[in-house]
Protein backbone atom coordinates (compact mmCIF):
# COMPACT_ATOMS: atom_id res chain seq x y z
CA UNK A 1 0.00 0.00 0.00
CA UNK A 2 1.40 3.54 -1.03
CA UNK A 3 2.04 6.13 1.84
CA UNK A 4 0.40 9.57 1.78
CA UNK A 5 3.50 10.57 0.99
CA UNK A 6 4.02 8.29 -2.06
CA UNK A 7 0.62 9.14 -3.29
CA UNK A 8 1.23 12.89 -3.50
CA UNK A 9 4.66 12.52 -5.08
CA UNK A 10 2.71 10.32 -8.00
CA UNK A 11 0.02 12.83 -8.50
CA UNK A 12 2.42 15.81 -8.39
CA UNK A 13 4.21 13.20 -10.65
CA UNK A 14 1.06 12.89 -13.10
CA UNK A 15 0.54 16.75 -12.92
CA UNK A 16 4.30 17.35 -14.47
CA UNK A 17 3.53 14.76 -17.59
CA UNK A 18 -0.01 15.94 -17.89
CA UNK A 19 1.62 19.47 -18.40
CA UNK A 20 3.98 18.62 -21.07
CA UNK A 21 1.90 19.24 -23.80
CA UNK A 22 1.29 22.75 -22.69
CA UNK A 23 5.06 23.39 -22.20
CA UNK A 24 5.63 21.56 -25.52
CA UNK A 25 3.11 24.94 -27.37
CA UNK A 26 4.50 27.24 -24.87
CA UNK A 27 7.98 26.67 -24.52
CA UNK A 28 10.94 29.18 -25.53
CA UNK A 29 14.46 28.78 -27.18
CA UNK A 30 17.19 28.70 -24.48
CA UNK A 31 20.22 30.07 -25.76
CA UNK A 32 22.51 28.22 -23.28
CA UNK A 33 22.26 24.99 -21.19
CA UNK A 34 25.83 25.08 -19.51
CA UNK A 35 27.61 28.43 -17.53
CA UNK A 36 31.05 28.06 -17.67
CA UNK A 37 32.55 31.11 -16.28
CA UNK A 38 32.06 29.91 -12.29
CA UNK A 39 28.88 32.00 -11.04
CA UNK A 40 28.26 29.07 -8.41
CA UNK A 41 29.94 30.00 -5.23
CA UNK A 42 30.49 25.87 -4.87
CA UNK A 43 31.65 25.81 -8.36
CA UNK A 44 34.18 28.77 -8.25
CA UNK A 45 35.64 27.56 -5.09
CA UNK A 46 36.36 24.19 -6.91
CA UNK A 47 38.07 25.96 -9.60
CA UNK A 48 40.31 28.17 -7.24
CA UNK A 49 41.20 24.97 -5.10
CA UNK A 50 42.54 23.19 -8.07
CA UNK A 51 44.92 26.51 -8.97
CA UNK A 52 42.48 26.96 -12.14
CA UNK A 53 44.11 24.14 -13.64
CA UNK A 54 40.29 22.82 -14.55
CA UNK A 55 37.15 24.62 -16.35
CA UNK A 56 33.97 23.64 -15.01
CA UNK A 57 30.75 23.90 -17.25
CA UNK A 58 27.80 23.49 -15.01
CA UNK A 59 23.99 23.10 -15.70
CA UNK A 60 21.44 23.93 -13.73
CA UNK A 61 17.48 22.74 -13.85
CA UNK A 62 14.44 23.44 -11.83
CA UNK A 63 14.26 20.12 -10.24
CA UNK A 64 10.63 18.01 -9.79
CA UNK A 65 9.67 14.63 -9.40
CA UNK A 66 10.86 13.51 -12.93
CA UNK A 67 13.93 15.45 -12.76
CA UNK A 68 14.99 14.65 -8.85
CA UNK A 69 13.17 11.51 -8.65
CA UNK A 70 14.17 10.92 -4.94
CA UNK A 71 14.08 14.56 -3.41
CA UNK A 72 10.75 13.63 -1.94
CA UNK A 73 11.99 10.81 0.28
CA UNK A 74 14.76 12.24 1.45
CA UNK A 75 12.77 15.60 2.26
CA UNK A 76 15.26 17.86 0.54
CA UNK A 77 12.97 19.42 -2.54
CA UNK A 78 11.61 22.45 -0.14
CA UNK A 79 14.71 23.44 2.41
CA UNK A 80 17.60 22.73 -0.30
CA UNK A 81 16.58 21.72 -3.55
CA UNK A 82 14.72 25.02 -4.90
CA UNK A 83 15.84 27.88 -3.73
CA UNK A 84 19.39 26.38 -3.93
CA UNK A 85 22.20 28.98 -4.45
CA UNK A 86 21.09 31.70 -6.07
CA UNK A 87 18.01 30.04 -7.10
CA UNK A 88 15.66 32.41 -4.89
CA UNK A 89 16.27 35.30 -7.53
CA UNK A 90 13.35 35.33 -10.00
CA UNK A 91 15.65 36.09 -12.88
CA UNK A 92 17.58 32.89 -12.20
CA UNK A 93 14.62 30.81 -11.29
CA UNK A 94 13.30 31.56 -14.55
CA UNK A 95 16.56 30.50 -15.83
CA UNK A 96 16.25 27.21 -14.65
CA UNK A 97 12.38 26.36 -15.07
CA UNK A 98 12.89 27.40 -18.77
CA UNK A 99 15.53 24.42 -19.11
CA UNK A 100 13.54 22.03 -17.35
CA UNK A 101 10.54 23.21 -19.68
CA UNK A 102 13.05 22.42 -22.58
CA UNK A 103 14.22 19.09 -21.20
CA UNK A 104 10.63 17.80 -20.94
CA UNK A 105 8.77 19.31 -24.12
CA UNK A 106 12.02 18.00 -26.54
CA UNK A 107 14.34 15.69 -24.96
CA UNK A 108 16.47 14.92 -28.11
CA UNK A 109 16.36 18.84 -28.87
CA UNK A 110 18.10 19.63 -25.37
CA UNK A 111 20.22 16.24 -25.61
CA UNK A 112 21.91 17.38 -29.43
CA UNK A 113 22.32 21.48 -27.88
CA UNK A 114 24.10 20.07 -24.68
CA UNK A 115 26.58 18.05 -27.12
CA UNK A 116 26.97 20.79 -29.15
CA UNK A 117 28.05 23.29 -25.64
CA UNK A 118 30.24 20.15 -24.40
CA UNK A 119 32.06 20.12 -27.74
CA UNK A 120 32.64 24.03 -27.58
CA UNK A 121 33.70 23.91 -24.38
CA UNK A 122 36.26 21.42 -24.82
CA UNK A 123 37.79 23.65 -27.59
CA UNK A 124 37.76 26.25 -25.05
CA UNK A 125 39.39 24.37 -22.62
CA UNK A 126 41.99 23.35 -25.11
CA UNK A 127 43.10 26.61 -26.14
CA UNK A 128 43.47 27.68 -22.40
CA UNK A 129 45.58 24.69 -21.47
CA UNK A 130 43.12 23.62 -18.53
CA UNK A 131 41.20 20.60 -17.72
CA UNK A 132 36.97 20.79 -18.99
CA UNK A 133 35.25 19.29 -16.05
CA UNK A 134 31.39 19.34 -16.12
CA UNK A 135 28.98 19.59 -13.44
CA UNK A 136 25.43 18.29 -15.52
CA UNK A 137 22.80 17.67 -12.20
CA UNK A 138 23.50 21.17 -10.25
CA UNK A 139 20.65 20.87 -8.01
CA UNK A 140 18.79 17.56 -10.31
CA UNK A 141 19.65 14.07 -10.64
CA UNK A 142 19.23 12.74 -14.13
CA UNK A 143 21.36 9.89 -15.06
CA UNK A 144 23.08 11.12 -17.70
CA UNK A 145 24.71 8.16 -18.73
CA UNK A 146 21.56 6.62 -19.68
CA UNK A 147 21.69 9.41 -22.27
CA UNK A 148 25.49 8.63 -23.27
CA UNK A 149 26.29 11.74 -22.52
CA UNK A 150 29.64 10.84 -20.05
CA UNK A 151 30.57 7.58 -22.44
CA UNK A 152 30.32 10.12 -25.40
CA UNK A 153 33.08 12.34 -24.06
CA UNK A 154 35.67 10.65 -22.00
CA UNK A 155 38.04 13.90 -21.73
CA UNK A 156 35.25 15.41 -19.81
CA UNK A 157 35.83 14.82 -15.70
CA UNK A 158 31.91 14.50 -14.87
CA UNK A 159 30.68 14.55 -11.41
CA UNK A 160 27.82 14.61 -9.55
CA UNK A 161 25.80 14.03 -6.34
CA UNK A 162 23.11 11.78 -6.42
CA UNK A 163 20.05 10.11 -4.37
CA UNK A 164 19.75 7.21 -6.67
CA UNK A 165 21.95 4.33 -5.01
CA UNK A 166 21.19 2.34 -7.86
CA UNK A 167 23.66 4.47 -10.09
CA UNK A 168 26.99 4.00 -7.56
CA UNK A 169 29.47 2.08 -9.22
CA UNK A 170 27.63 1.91 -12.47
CA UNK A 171 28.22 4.92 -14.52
CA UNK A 172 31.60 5.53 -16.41
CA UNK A 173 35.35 5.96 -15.04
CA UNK A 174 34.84 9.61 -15.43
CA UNK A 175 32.11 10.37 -14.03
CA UNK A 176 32.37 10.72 -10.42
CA UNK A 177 29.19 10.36 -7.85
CA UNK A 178 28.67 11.22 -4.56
CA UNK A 179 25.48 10.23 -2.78
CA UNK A 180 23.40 12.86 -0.87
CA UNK A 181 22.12 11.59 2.43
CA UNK A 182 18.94 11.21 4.39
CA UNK A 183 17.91 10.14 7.88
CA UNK A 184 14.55 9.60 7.03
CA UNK A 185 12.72 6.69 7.68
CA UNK A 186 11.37 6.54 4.06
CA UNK A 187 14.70 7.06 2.75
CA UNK A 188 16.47 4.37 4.49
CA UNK A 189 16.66 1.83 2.03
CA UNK A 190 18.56 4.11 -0.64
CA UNK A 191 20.93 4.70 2.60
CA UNK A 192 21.70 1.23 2.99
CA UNK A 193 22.26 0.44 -0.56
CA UNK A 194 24.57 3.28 -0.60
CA UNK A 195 26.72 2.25 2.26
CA UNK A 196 27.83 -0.55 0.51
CA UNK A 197 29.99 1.11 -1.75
CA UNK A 198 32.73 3.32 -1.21
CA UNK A 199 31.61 6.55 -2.64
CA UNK A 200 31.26 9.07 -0.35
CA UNK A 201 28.40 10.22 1.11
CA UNK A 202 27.10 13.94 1.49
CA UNK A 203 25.75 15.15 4.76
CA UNK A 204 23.94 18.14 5.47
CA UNK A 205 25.19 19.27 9.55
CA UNK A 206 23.57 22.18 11.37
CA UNK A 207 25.89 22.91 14.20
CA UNK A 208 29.59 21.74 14.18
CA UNK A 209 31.08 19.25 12.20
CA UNK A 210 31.40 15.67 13.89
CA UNK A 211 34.35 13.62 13.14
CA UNK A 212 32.71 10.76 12.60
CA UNK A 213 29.23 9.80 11.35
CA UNK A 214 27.65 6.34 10.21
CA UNK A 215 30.91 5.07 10.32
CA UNK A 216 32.94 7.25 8.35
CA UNK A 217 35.29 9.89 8.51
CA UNK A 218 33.57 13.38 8.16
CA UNK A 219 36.00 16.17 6.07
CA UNK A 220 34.92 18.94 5.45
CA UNK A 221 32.76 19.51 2.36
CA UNK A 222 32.61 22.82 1.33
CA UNK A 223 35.78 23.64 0.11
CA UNK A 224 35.91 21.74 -3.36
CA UNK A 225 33.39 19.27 -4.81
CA UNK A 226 36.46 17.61 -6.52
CA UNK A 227 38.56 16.98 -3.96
CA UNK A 228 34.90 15.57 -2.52
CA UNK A 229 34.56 13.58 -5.17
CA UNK A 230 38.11 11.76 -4.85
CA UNK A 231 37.85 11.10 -0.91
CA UNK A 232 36.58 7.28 -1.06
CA UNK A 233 34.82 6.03 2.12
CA UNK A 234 33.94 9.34 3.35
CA UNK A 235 31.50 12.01 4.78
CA UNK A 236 31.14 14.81 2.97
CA UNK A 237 30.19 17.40 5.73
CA UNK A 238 28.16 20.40 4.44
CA UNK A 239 26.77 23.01 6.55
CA UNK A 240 23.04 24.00 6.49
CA UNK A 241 22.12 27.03 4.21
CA UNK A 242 19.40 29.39 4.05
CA UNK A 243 15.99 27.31 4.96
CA UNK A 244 17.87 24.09 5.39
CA UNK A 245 18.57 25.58 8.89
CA UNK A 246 15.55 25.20 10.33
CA UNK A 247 14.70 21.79 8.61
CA UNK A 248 13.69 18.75 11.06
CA UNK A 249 12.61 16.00 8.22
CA UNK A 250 15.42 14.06 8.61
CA UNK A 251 17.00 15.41 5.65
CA UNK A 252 19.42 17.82 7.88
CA UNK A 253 21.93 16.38 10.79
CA UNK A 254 21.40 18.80 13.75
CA UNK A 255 24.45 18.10 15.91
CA UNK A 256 22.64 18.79 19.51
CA UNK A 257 22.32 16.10 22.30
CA UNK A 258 23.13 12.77 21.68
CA UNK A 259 22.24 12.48 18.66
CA UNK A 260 26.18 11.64 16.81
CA UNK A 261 27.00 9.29 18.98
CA UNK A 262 24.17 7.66 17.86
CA UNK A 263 24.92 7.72 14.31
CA UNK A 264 28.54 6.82 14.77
């Protein structure tokens, strides 16, 4: 038997497809999928801890249940997920709902204009001597290799983070996951799948950093999603931003009481 919860992710789920012949009469040309000049605060960072010996291209989407097909679970669609980064500016909002529109009213349209900005940007990287590295799943989750996109350009360095277990240790040698975190109840089973393998694991902390947590080392997260990336058997300790503070699903570690030492 589905949960209420279940049941209102599948008719917000029906709602999206339902609309997709409106977007498909309504939608607009977007000029550009990928940024590449570093506006994410995460991204930049990245950049300047690898001595700007790498280019990031980045993409961001308004997630939704077809895009971030596990964000309901894990609770993190309303405190994290939506009015991520600068996502609470209308202008960039717009931004990203106008891609998503794209993605879901012509698929193969947005697949063959990504390829096109991935080949560009590897001639760009080229002629400045640095390393393209792409970012694809900003604040979504779309398994990209189901598209070919990763297999189709192995001099790319992809990564990502991800709520779907299922695609740890099953996408391409470059592309590089990390797996976003839950305590949640309804979550748990994606949890457990993921502590199997050895990709690290993204927690969101309010309070200080633990050392430890479910087992594993924590470092500390929000320095450089690629030296993330590389750390193995880790946690990935990021701090609570913006609404995320004041989250209590689950989705968001507050390090008060006891609570650690039970999750050590």
């Amino acid at each position: 038997m589905l949960t209420r919860t279940a049941i209102e992710w599948r008719v917000l789920n029906d709602q999206i497809i339902n609309d997709m012949e409106h977007v498909k009469m309504t939608i607009k040309p977007v000029k550009k999928l990928l940024k590449i000049s570093g506006e994410n605060t995460k991204i930049a960072k990245t950049i300047s801890k690898a001595g700007g010996a790498v280019r990031i291209a980045s993409l961001s989407m308004m997630p939704d249940a077809i895009l971030c097909p596990g964000s309901k679970a894990a609770a993190c669609f309303d405190p994290c997920l939506k009015s991520s980064g600068r996502g609470a500016m209308s202008n960039v909002a717009a931004g990203r709902q106008a891609r998503t529109d794209y993605w879901h009213a012509d698929q193969a349209g947005f697949l063959d204009q990504l390829r096109r900005e991935l080949r560009a940007f590897i001639k760009t990287c080229k002629r400045q001597g640095v390393k393209p590295v792409a970012r694809l799943n900003t604040i979504s989750d779309i398994a990209w290799e189901s598209h070919g996109i990763p297999q189709e350009f192995p001099e790319i360095l992809f990564y990502d983070y991800t709520k779907r277990a299922a695609r740890l240790g099953n996408v391409p040698d470059n592309y590089l996951l990390m797996f976003s975190y839950s305590g949640r109840e309804q979550y748990a089973r994606q949890v457990e799948r993921a502590e199997q393998s050895d990709a690290p694991m993204a927690v969101v902390f309010n309070g200080p950093m633990p050392e430890y947590f479910a087992g594993r080392p924590v470092i500390d997260g929000d320095e450089s999603d690629l030296v993330n990336a590389n750390a193995g058997r880790v946690v990935i300790g990021l701090k609570a931003k913006g609404k995320a503070g004041n989250d209590r699903s689950g989705f968001v570690i507050h390090t008060d009481g006891d609570l650690i030492a039970m999750e050590v």
